[in-house]
N, C-alpha and C. Protein backbone atom coordinates (compact mmCIF):
# COMPACT_ATOMS: atom_id res chain seq x y z
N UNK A 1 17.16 10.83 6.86
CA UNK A 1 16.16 11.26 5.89
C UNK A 1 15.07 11.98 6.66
N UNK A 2 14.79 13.35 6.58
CA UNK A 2 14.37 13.95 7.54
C UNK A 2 12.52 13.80 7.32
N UNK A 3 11.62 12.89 7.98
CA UNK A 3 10.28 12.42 8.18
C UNK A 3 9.86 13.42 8.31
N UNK A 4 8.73 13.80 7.82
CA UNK A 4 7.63 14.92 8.64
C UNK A 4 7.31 14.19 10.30
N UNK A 5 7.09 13.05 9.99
CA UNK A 5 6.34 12.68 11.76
C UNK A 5 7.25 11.13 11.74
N UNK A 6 6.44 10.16 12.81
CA UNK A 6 7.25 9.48 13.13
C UNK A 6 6.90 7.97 12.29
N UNK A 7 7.70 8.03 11.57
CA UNK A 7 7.12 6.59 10.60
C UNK A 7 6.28 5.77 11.61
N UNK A 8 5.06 5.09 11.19
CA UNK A 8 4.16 3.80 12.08
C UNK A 8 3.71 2.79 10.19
N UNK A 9 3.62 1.71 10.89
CA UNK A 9 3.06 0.69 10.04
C UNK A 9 2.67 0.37 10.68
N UNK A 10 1.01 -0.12 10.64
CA UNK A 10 0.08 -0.97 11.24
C UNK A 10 0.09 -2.34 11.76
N UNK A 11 0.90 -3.03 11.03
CA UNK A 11 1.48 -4.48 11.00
C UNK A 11 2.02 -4.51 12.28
N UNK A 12 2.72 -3.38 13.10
CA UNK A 12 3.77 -3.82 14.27
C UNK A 12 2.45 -3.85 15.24
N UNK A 13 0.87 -3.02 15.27
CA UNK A 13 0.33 -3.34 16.04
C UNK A 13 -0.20 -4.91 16.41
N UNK A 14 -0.50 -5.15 17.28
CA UNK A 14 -0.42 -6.43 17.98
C UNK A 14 -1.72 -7.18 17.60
N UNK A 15 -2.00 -8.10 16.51
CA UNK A 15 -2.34 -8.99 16.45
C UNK A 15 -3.42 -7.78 14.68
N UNK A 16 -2.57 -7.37 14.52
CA UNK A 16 -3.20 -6.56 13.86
C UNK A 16 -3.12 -7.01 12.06
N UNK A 17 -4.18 -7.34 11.65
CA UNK A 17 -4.37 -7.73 10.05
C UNK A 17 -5.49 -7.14 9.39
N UNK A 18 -5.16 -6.54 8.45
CA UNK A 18 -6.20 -6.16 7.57
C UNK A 18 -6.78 -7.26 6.52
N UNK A 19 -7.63 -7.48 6.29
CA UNK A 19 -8.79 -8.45 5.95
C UNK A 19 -9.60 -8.00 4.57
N UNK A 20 -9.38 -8.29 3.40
CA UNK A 20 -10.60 -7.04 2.78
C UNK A 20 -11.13 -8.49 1.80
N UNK A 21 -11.98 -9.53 1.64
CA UNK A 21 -11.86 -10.70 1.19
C UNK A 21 -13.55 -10.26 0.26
N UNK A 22 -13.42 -10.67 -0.85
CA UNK A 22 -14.54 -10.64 -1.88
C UNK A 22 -15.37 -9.58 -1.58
N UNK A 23 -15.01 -8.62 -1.63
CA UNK A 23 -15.87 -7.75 -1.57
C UNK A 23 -15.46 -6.35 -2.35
N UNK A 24 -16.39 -5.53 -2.64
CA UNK A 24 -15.48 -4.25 -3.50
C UNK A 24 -14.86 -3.34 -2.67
N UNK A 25 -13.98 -2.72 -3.22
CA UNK A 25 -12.89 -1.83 -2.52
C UNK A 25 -12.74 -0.60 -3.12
N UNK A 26 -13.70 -0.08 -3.15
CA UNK A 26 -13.63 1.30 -4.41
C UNK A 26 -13.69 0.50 -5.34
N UNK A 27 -12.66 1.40 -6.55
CA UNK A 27 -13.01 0.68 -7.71
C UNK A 27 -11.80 -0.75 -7.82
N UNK A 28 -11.65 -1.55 -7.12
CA UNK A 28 -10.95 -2.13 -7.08
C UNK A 28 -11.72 -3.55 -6.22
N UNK A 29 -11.46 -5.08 -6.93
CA UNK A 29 -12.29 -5.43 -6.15
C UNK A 29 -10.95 -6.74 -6.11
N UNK A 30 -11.28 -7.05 -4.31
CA UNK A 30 -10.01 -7.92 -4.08
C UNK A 30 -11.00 -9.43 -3.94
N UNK A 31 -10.22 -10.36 -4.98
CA UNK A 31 -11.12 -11.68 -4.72
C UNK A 31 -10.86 -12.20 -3.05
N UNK A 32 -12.05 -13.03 -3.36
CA UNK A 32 -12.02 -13.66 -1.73
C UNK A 32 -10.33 -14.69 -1.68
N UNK A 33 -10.09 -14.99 -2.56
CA UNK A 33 -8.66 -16.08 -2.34
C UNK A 33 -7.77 -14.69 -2.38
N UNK A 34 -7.65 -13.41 -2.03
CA UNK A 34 -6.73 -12.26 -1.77
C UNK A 34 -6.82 -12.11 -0.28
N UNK A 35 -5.69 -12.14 0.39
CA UNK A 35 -6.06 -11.05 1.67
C UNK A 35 -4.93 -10.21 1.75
N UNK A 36 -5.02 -9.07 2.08
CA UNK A 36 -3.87 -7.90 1.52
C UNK A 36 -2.98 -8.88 3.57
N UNK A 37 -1.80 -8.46 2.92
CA UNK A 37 -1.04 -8.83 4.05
C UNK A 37 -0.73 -7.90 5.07
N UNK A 38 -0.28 -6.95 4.30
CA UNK A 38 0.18 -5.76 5.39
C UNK A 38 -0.76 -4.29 4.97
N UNK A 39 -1.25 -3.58 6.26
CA UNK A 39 -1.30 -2.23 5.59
C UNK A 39 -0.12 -1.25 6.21
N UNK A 40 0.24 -0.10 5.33
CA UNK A 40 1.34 0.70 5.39
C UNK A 40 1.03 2.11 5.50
N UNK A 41 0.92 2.84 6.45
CA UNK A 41 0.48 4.17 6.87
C UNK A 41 1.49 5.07 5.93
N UNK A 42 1.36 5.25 4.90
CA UNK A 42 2.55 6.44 4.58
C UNK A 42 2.03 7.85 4.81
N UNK A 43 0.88 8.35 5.30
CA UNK A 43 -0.04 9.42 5.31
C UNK A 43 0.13 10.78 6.17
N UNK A 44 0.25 11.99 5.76
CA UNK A 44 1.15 12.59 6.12
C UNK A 44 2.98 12.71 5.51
N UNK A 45 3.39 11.87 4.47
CA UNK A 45 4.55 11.82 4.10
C UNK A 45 4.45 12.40 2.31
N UNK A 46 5.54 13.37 1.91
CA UNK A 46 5.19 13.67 0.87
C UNK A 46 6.55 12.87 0.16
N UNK A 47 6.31 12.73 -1.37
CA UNK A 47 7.35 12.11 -2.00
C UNK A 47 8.81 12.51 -1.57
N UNK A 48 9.42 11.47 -1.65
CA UNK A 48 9.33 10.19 -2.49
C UNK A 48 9.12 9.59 -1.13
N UNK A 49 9.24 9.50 0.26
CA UNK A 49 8.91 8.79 1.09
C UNK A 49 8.23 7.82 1.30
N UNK A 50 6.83 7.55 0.74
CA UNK A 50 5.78 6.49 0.50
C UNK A 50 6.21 5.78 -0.28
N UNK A 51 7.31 6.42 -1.54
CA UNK A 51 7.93 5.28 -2.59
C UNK A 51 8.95 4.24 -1.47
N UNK A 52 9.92 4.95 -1.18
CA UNK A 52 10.70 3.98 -0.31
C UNK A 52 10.28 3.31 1.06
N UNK A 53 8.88 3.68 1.63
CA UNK A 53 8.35 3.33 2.27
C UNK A 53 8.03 1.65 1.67
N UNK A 54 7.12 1.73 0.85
CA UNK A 54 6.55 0.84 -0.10
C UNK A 54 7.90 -0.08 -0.44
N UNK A 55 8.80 0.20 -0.95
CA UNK A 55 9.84 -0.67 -1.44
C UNK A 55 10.33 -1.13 -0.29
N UNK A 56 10.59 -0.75 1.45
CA UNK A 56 10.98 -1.36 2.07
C UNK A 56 10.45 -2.29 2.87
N UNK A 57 8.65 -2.20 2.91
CA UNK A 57 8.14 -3.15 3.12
C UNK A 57 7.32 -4.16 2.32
N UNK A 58 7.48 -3.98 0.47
CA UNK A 58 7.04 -5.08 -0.09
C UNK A 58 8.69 -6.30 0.30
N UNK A 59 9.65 -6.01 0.69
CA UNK A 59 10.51 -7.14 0.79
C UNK A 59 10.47 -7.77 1.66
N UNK A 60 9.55 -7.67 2.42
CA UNK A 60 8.78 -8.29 3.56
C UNK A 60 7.77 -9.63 3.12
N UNK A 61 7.20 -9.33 2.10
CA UNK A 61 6.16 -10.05 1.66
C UNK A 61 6.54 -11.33 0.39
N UNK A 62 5.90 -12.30 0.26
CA UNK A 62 6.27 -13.26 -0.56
C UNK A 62 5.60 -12.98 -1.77
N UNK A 63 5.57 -13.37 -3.07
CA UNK A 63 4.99 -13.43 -4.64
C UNK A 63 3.86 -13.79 -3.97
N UNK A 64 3.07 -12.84 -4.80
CA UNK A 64 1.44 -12.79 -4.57
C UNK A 64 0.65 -11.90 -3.53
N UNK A 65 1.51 -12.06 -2.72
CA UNK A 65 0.47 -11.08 -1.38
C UNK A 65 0.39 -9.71 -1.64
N UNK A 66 -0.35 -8.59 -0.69
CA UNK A 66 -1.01 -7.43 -1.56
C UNK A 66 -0.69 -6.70 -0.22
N UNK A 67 0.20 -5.77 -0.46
CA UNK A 67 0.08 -4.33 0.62
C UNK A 67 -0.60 -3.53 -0.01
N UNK A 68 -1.68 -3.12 0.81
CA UNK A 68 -2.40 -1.97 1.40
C UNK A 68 -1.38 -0.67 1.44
N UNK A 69 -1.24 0.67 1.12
CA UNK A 69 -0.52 1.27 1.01
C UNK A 69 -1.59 2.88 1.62
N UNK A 70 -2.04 3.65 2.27
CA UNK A 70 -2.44 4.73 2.82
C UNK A 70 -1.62 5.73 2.86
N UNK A 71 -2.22 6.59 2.17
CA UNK A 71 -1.07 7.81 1.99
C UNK A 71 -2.22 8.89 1.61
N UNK A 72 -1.80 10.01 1.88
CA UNK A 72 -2.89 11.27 1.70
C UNK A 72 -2.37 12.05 0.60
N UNK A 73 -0.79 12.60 -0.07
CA UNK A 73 0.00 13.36 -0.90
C UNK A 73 -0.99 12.46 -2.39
N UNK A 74 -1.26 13.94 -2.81
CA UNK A 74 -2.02 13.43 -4.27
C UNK A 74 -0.90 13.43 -5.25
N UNK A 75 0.37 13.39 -5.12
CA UNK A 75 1.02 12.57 -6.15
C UNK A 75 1.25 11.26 -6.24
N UNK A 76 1.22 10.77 -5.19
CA UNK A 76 1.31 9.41 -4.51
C UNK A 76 0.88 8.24 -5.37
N UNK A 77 -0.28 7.94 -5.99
CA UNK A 77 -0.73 7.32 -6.84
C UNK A 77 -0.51 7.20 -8.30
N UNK A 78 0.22 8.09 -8.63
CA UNK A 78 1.06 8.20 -9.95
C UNK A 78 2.35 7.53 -9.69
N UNK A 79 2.79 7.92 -8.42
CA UNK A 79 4.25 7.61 -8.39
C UNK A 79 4.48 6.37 -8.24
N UNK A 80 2.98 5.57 -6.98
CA UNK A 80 3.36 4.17 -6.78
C UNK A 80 2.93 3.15 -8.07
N UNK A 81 2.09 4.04 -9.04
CA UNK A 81 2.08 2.63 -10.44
C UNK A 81 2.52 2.85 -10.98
N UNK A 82 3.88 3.92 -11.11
CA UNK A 82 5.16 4.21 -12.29
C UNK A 82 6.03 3.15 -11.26
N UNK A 83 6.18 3.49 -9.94
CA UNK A 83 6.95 2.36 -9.32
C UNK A 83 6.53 0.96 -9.54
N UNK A 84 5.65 0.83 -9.09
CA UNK A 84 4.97 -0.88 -9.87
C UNK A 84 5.78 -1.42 -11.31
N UNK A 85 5.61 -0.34 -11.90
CA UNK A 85 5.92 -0.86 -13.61
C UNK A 85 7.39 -0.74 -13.44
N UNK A 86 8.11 0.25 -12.79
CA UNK A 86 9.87 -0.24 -13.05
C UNK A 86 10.49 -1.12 -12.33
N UNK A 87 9.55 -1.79 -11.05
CA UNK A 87 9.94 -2.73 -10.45
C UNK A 87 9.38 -4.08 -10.83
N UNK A 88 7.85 -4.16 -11.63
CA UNK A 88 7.61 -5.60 -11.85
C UNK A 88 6.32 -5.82 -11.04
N UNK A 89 6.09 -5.26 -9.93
CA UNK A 89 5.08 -5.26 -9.21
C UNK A 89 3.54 -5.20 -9.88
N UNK A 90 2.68 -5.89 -8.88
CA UNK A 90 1.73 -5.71 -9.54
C UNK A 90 0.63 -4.21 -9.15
N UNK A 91 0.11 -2.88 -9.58
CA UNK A 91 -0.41 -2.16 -8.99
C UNK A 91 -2.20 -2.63 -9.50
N UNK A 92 -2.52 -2.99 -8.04
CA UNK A 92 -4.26 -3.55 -8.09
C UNK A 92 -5.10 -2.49 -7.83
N UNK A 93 -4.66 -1.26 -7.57
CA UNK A 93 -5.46 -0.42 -7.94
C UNK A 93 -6.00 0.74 -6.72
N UNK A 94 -6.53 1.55 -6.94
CA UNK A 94 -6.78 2.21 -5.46
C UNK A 94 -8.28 2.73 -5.35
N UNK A 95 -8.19 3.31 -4.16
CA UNK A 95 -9.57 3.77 -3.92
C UNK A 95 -9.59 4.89 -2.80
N UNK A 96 -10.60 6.13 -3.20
CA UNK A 96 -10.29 7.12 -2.04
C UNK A 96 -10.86 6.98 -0.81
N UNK A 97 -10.79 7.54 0.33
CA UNK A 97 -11.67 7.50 1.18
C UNK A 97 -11.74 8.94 2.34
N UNK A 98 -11.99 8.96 3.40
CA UNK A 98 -12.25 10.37 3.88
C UNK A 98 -10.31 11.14 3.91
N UNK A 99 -10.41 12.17 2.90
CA UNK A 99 -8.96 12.51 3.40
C UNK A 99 -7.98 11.54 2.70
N UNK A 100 -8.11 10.57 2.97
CA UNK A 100 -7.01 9.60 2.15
C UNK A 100 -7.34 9.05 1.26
N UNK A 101 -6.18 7.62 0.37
CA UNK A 101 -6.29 7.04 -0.25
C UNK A 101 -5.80 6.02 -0.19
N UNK A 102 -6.26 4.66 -0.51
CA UNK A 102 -5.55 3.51 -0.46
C UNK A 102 -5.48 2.66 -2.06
N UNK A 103 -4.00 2.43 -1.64
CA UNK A 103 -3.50 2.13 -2.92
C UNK A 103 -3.09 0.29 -2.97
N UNK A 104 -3.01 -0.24 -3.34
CA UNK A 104 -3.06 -2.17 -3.12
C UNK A 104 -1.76 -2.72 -4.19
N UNK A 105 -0.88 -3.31 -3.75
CA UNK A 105 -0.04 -3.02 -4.54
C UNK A 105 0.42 -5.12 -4.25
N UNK A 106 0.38 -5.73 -5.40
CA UNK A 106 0.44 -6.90 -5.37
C UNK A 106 2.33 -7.25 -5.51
N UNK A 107 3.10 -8.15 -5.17
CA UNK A 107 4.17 -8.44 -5.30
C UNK A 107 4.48 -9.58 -6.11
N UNK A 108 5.10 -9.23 -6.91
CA UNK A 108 5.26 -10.23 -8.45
C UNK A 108 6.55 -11.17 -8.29
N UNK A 109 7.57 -10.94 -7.65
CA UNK A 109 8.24 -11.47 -7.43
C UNK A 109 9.44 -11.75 -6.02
C-alpha cells in the first residue's frame, strides 16, 4: 500500500503516553476518569490511510479507552465519524491545532 512517508505511532516511543485528564480539548472536553491511551500520527497521509490506520490500532485497545488520532488531510474528520458510526465506535470529537487536527475516537467494543 504505497505510504506517502514512513508510518510512526507515538506509542512505540519509549515510555511515551499522552495524558489529556479534565481539562478542555478544543471543543471537546475529556473527563478526568478518561486518559486517551494511544496517540496515532496519521499526518501527512491522505485517505483512506488514517481510516485503516485507525482501525488497525483501535484493536489494540480495550472497551472504553480513547485514541488520539492526528492527521492534517481535511477530509479526515468526516471520514473518521462515518467510520465510528459503521463500526460502533465511539467518535468524542476533535479539535484543531497549528496545521493539524486531533480527532479522539473512544472504543465501544
Amino acid at each position: 500500500m504505497g505510504h506517502r512517508r514512513r508510518r510512526q505511532d507515538h506509542e512505540s516511543r519509549k515510555g511515551f503516553r499522552l495524558r489529556r485528564q479534565g481539562r478542555p480539548v478544543g471543543d471537546v472536553l475529556i473527563p478526568s476518569s478518561v486518559t486517551v491511551r494511544y496517540s496515532l500520527d496519521c499526518c501527512g497521509y491522505l485517505c483512506p490511510v488514517p481510516i485503516l490506520m485507525t482501525e488497525e490500532k483501535i484493536a489494540d485497545l480495550r472497551a472504553g479507552e480513547v485514541l488520539e488520532v492526528i492527521f492534517t488531510d481535511l477530509g479526515a474528520k468526516a471520514d473518521l465519524e462515518a467510520w465510528c458510526r459503521g463500526t460502533g465506535n465511539e467518535w468524542a470529537g476533535c479539535r484543531d491545532g497549528k496545521g493539524k487536527s486531533f480527532g479522539y475516537v473512544r472504543k465501544k467494543r
